[in-house]
Protein backbone atom coordinates (compact mmCIF):
# COMPACT_ATOMS: atom_id res chain seq x y z
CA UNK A 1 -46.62 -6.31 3.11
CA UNK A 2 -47.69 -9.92 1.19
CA UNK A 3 -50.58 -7.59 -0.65
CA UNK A 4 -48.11 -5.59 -1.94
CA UNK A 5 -45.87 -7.91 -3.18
CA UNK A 6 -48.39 -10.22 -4.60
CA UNK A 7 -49.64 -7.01 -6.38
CA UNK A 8 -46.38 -6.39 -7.70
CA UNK A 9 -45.87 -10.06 -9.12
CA UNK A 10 -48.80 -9.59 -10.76
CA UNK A 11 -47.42 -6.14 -12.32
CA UNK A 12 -44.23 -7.55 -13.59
CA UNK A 13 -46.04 -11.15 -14.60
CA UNK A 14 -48.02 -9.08 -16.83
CA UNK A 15 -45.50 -6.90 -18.57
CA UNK A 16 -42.76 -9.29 -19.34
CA UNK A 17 -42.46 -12.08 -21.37
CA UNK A 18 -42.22 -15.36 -19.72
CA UNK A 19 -38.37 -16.60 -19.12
CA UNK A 20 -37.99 -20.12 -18.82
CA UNK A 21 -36.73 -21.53 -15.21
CA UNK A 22 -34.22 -23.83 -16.11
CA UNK A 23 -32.96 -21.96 -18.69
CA UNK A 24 -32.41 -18.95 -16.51
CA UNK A 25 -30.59 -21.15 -13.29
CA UNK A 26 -28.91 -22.72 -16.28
CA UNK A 27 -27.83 -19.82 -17.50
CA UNK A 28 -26.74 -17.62 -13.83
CA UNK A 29 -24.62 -20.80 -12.53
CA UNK A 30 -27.64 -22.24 -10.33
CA UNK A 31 -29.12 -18.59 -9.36
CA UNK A 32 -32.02 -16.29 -9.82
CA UNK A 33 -33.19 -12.77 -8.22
CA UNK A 34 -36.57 -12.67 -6.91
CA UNK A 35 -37.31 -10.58 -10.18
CA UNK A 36 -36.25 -13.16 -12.28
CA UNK A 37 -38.18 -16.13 -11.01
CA UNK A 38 -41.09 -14.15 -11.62
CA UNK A 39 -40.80 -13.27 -14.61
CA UNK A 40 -40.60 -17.00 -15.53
CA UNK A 41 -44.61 -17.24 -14.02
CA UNK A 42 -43.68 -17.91 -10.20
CA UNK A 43 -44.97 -15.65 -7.36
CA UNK A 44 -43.39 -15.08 -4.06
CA UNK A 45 -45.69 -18.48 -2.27
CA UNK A 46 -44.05 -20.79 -4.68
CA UNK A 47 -40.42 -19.33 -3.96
CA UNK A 48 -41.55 -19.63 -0.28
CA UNK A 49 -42.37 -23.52 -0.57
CA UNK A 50 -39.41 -24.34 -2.42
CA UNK A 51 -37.22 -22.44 0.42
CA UNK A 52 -39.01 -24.43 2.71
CA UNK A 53 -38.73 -27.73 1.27
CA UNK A 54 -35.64 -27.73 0.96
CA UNK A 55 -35.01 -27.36 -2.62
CA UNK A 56 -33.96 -23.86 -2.64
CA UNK A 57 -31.82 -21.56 -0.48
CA UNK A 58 -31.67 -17.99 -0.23
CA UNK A 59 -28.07 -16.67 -0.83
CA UNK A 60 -28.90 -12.68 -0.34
CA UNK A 61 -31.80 -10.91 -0.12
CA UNK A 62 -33.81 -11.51 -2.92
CA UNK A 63 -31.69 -13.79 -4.35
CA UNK A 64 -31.63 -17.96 -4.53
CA UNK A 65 -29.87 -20.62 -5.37
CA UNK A 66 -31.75 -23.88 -6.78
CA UNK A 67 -29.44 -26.42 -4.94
CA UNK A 68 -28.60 -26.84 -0.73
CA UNK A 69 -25.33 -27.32 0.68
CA UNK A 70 -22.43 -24.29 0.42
CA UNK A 71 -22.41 -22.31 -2.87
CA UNK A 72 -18.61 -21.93 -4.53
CA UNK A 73 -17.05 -18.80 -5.57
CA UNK A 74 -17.87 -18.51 -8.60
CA UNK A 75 -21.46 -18.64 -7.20
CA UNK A 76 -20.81 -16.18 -4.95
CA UNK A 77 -18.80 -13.56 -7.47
CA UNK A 78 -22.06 -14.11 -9.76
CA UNK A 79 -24.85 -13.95 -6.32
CA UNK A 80 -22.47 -10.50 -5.61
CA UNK A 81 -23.24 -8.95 -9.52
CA UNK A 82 -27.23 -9.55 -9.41
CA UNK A 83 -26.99 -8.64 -5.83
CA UNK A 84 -26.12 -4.93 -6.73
CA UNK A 85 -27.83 -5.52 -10.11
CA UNK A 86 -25.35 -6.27 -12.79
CA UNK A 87 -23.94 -2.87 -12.78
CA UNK A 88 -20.94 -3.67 -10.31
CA UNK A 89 -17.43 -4.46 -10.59
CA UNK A 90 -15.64 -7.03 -8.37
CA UNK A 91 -12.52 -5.39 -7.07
CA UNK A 92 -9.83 -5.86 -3.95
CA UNK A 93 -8.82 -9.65 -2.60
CA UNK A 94 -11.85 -11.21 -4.41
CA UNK A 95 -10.51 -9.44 -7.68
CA UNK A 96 -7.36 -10.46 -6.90
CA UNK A 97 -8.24 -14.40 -6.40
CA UNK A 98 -9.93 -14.42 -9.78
CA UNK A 99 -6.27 -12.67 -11.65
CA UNK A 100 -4.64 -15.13 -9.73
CA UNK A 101 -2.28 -14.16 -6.59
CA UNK A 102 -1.13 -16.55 -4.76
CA UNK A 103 -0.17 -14.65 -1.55
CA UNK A 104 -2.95 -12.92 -0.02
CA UNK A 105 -4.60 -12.66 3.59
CA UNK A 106 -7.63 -14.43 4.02
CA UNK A 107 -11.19 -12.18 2.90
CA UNK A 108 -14.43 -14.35 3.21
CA UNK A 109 -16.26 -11.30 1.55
CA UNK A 110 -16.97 -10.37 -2.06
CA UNK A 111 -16.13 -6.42 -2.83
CA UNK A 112 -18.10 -4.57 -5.74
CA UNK A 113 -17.15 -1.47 -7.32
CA UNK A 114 -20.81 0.21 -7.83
CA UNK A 115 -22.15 3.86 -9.51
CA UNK A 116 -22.26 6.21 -6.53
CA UNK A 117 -25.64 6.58 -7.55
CA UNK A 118 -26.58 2.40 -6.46
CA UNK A 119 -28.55 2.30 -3.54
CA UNK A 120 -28.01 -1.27 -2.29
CA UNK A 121 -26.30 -1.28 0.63
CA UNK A 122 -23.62 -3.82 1.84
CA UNK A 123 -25.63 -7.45 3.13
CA UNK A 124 -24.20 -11.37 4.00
CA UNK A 125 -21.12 -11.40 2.03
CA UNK A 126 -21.36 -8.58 -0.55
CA UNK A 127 -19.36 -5.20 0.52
CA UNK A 128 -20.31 -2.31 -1.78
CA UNK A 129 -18.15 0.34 -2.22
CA UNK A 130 -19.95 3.21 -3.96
CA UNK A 131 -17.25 4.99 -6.76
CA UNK A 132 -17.60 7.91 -8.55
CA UNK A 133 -14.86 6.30 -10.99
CA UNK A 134 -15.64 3.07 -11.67
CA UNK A 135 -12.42 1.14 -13.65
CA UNK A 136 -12.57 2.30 -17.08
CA UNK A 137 -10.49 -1.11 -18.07
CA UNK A 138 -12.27 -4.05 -16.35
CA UNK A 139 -12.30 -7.36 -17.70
CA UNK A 140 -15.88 -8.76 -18.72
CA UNK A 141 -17.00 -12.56 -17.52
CA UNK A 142 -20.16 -13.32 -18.90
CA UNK A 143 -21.63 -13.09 -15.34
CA UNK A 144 -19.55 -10.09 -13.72
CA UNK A 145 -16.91 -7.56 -14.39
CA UNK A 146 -13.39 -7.76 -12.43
CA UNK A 147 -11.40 -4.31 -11.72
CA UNK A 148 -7.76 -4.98 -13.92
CA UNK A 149 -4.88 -5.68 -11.20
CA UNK A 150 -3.75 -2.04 -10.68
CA UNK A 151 -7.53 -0.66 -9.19
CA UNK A 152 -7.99 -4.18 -7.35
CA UNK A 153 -4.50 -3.91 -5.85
CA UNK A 154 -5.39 -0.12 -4.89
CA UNK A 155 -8.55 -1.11 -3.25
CA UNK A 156 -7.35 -3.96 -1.02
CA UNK A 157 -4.12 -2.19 0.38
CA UNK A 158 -6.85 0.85 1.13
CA UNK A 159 -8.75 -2.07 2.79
CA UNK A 160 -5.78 -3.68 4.82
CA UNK A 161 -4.42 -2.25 8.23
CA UNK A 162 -0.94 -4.14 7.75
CA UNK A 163 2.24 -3.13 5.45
CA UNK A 164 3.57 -6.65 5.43
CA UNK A 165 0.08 -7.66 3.87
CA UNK A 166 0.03 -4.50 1.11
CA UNK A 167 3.84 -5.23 0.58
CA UNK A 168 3.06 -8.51 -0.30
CA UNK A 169 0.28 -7.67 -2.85
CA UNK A 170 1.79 -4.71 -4.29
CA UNK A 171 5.37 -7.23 -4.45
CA UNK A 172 3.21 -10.00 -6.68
CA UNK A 173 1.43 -7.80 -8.95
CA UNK A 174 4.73 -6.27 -10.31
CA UNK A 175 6.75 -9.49 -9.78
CA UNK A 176 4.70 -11.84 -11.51
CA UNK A 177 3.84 -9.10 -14.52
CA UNK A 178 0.11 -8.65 -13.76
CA UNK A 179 0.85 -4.64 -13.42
CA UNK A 180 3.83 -2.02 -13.55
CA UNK A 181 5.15 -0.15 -10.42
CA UNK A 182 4.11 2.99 -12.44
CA UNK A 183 0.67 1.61 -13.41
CA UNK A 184 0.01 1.27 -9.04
CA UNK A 185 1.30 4.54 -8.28
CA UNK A 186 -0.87 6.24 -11.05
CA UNK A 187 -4.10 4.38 -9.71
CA UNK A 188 -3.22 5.30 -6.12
CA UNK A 189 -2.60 8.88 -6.84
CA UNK A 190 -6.19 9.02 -8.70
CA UNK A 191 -7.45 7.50 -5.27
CA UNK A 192 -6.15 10.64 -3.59
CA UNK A 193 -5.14 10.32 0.05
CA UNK A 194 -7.58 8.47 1.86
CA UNK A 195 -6.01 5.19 3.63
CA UNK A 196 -2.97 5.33 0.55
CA UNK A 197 -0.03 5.92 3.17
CA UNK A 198 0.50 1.62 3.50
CA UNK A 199 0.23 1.90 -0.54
CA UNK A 200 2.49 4.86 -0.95
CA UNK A 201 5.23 3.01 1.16
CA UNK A 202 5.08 -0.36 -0.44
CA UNK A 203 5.26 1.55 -3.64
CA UNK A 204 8.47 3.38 -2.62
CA UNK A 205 9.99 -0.30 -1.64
CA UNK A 206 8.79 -2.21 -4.68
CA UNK A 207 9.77 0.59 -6.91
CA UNK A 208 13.38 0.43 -5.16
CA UNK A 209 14.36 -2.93 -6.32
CA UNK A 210 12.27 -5.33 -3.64
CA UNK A 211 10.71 -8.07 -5.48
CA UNK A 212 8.94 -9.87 -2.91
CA UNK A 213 7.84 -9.50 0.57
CA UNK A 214 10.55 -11.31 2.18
CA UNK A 215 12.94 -9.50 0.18
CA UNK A 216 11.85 -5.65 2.16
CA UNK A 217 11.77 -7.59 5.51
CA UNK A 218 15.63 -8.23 4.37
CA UNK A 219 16.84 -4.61 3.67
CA UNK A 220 15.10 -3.29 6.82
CA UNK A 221 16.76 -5.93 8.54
CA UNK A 222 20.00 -4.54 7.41
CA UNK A 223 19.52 -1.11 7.31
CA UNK A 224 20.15 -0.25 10.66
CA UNK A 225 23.78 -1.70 9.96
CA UNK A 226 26.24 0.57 11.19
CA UNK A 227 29.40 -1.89 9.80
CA UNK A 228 27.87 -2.90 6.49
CA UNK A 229 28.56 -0.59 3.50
CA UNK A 230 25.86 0.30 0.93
CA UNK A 231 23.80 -2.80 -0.09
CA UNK A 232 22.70 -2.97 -3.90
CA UNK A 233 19.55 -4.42 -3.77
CA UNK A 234 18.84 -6.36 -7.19
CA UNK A 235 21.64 -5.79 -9.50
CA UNK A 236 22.65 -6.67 -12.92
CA UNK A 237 25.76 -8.84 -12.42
CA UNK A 238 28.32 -10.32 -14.91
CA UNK A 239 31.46 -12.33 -14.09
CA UNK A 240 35.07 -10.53 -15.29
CA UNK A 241 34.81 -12.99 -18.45
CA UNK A 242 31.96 -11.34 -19.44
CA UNK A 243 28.86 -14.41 -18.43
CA UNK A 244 26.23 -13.14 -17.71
CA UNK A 245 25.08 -14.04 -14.41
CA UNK A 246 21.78 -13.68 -11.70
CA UNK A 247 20.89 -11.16 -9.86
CA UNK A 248 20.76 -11.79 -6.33
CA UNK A 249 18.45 -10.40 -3.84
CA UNK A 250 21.15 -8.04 -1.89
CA UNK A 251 25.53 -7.84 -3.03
CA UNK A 252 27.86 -6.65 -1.47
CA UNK A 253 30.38 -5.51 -3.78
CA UNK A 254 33.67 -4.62 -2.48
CA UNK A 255 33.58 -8.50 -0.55
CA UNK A 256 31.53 -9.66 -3.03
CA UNK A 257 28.46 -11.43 -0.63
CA UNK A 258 25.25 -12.22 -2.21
CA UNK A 259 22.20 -12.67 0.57
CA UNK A 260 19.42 -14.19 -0.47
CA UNK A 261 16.26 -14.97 0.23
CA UNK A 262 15.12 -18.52 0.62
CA UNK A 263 11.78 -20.37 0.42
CA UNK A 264 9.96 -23.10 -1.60
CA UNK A 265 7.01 -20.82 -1.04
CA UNK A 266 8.53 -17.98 -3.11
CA UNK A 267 8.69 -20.16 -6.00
CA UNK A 268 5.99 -21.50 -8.30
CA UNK A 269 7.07 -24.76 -8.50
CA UNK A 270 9.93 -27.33 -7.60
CA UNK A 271 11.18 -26.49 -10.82
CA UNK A 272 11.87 -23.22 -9.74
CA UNK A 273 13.72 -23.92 -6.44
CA UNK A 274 16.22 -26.02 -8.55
CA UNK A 275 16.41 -22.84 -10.61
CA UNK A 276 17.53 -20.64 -7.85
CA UNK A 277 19.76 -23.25 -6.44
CA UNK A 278 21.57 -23.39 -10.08
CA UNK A 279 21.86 -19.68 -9.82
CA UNK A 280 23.48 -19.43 -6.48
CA UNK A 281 25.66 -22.47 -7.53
CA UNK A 282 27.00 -20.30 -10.67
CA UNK A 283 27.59 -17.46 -8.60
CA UNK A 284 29.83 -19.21 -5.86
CA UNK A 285 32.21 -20.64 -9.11
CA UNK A 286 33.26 -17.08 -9.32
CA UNK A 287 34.19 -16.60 -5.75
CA UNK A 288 30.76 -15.31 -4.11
CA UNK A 289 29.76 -15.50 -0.78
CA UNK A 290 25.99 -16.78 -0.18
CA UNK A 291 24.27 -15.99 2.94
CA UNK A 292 20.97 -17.96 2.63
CA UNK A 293 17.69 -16.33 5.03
CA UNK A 294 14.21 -17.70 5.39
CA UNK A 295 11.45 -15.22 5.52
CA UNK A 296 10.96 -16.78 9.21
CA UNK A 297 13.86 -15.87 10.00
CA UNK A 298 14.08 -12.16 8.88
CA UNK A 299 11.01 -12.10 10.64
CA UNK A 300 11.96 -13.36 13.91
CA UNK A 301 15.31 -13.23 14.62
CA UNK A 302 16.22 -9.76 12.29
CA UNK A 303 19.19 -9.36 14.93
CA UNK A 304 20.62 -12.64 14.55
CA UNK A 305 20.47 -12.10 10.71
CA UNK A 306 22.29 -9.01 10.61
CA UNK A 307 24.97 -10.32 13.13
CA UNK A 308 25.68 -12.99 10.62
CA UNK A 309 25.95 -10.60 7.86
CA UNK A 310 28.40 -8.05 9.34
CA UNK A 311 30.92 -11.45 10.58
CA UNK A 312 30.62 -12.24 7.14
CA UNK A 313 31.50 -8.97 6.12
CA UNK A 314 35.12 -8.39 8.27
CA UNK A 315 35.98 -11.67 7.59
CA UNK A 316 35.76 -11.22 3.61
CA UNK A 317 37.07 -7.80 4.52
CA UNK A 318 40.09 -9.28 6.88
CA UNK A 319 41.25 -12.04 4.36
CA UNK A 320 40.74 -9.88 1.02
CA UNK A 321 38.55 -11.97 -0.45
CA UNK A 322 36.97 -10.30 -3.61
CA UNK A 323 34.78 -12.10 -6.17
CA UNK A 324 35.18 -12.14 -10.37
CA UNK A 325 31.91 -10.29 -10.76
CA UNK A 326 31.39 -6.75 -11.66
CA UNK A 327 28.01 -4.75 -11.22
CA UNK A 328 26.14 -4.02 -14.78
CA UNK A 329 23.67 -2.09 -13.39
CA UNK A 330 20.83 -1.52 -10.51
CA UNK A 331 17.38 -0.46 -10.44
CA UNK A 332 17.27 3.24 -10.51
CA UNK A 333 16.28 4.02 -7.36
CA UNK A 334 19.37 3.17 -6.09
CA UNK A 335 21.99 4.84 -7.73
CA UNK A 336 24.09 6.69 -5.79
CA UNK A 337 22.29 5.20 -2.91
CA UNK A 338 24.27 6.49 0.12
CA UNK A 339 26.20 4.85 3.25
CA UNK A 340 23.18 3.05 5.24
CA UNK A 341 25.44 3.59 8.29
């Protein structure tokens, strides 16, 4: 009760050395444990009247803030360490927001990695996840620890109940360069088989030449085909003179048809959308066909997409067209890929 705590103020007043207040909100981004604050000489009636008047707020349990209004994340990554008591590591979407992806579904909550041996439980917007293997590689803030990208990305696709959502992760980590398709699958199989299947299978895509989200939605959409010959997914294409040109999302070699996925929101900047339109541009001067799809669209209307593949296809096939471009190469899944028919 209030005796009790009073008594223990006085314990912990009387065997540490007095921490200076500002210094210590100064020093924490604006916050404090209950622990803290007395150690600087306050006792749990002067924390009360500050709550009251308005000066303070409590952010967890036993933990304040010394200004009102909505606290940012950064405030809430450092509330989530002193929360479980410095020992933590943030991991999953909140992990992934700090490293910087771009695409991910919306999580209000803050996830920390703790010892199994950490008794605080999960409160307001702090989810511990107790860990007999806590990430041996995390990268140190001066207020927290963040899981690298390969044990954050394996915690939030064990977290999410949608492939789309851990394609899209998995998709951004390797695209971008934040991890390796081999660095994910090791971390997964460490995490055994406990809600991996949706990791597994975005793995298995990824590692098969799908760079993005949009660009799976695409070969499932024309997989089913039973007129379209085997699609290579990512190639390494030069033209007969030997230039070196892009790699499309999907070819079609014998017509030579290049399908594509299409969206300012796949690119980083308008920089990059001029980019892609240069590269289809280049490709088309030596005879390719370009079939361009939004991600709506291969979401919505995956029948009308592959309809306007396979015309594509018997016409090219009908007339003869070919394109100057031979095949260098494709990602290693796919060789010898057979018929999708």
């Amino acid at each position: 009760g209030y005796a009790a705590m009073r008594r223990t103020s006085m314990v912990i007043k009387s065997t540490q050395p007095k921490v200076d207040l500002d210094n210590l909100f100064a020093n924490q981004r604006g916050l404090a444990t209950r622990r803290q604050l007395i150690a600087t000489g306050l006792d749990d009636e002067i924390i009360r009247q500050r709550l009251r008047s308005g000066r303070w707020q409590r952010v967890l349990p036993g933990l304040y803030a010394n200004t009102t209004g909505s606290i940012t994340l950064e405030q809430r990554r450092v509330a989530a360490s002193l929360f479980v008591g410095g020992h933590g590591q943030v991991t999953g979407i909140a992990a992934l927001v700090w490293h910087g992806f771009e695409h991910l579904p919306p999580d209000p909550l803050i996830h920390m990695l703790v010892p199994h041996r950490t008794r605080r439980g999960s409160r307001g917007f702090v989810r511990v996840q107790r860990t007999h293997r806590l990430d041996p590689t995390p990268h140190a803030t001066p207020h927290y620890a963040v899981c690298s990208v390969a044990r954050a990305v394996c915690d939030a696709g064990r977290g999410l109940s949608g492939l789309r959502e851990v394609r899209a992760i998995v998709a951004e980590a390797v695209q971008r360069g934040f991890t390796t398709v081999e660095e994910l699958r090791a971390e997964v199989t460490m995490a055994g088989t406990s809600r991996t299947a949706l990791l597994h299978r975005a793995l298995r895509e990824v590692g098969a030449g799908a760079r993005a989200a949009p660009e799976v939605d695409l070969q499932e959409t024309l997989r089913p085909s039973a007129v379209l010959p085997t699609i290579l997914w990512n190639p390494k294409l030069e033209a007969l003179d030997g230039t070196a040109l892009p790699s499309p999302d999907g070819w079609i070699d014998d017509v030579g048809i290049a399908i594509e996925v299409d969206s300012r929101e796949y690119h980083l900047s308008p920089e990059g959308w001029q980019q892609t339109l240069r590269r289809h541009n280049l490709l088309a001067s030596y005879g390719a066909l370009i079939l361009h799809f939004t991600p709506s669209e291969l979401r919505g209307r995956r029948r009308s997409v592959r309809g306007v593949v396979e015309r594509a296809y018997r016409e090219r096939q009908a007339s003869g067209a070919t394109a100057a471009i031979r095949v260098v190469s494709v990602p290693g899944a796919q060789q010898g890929a057979p018929h999708q028919a």
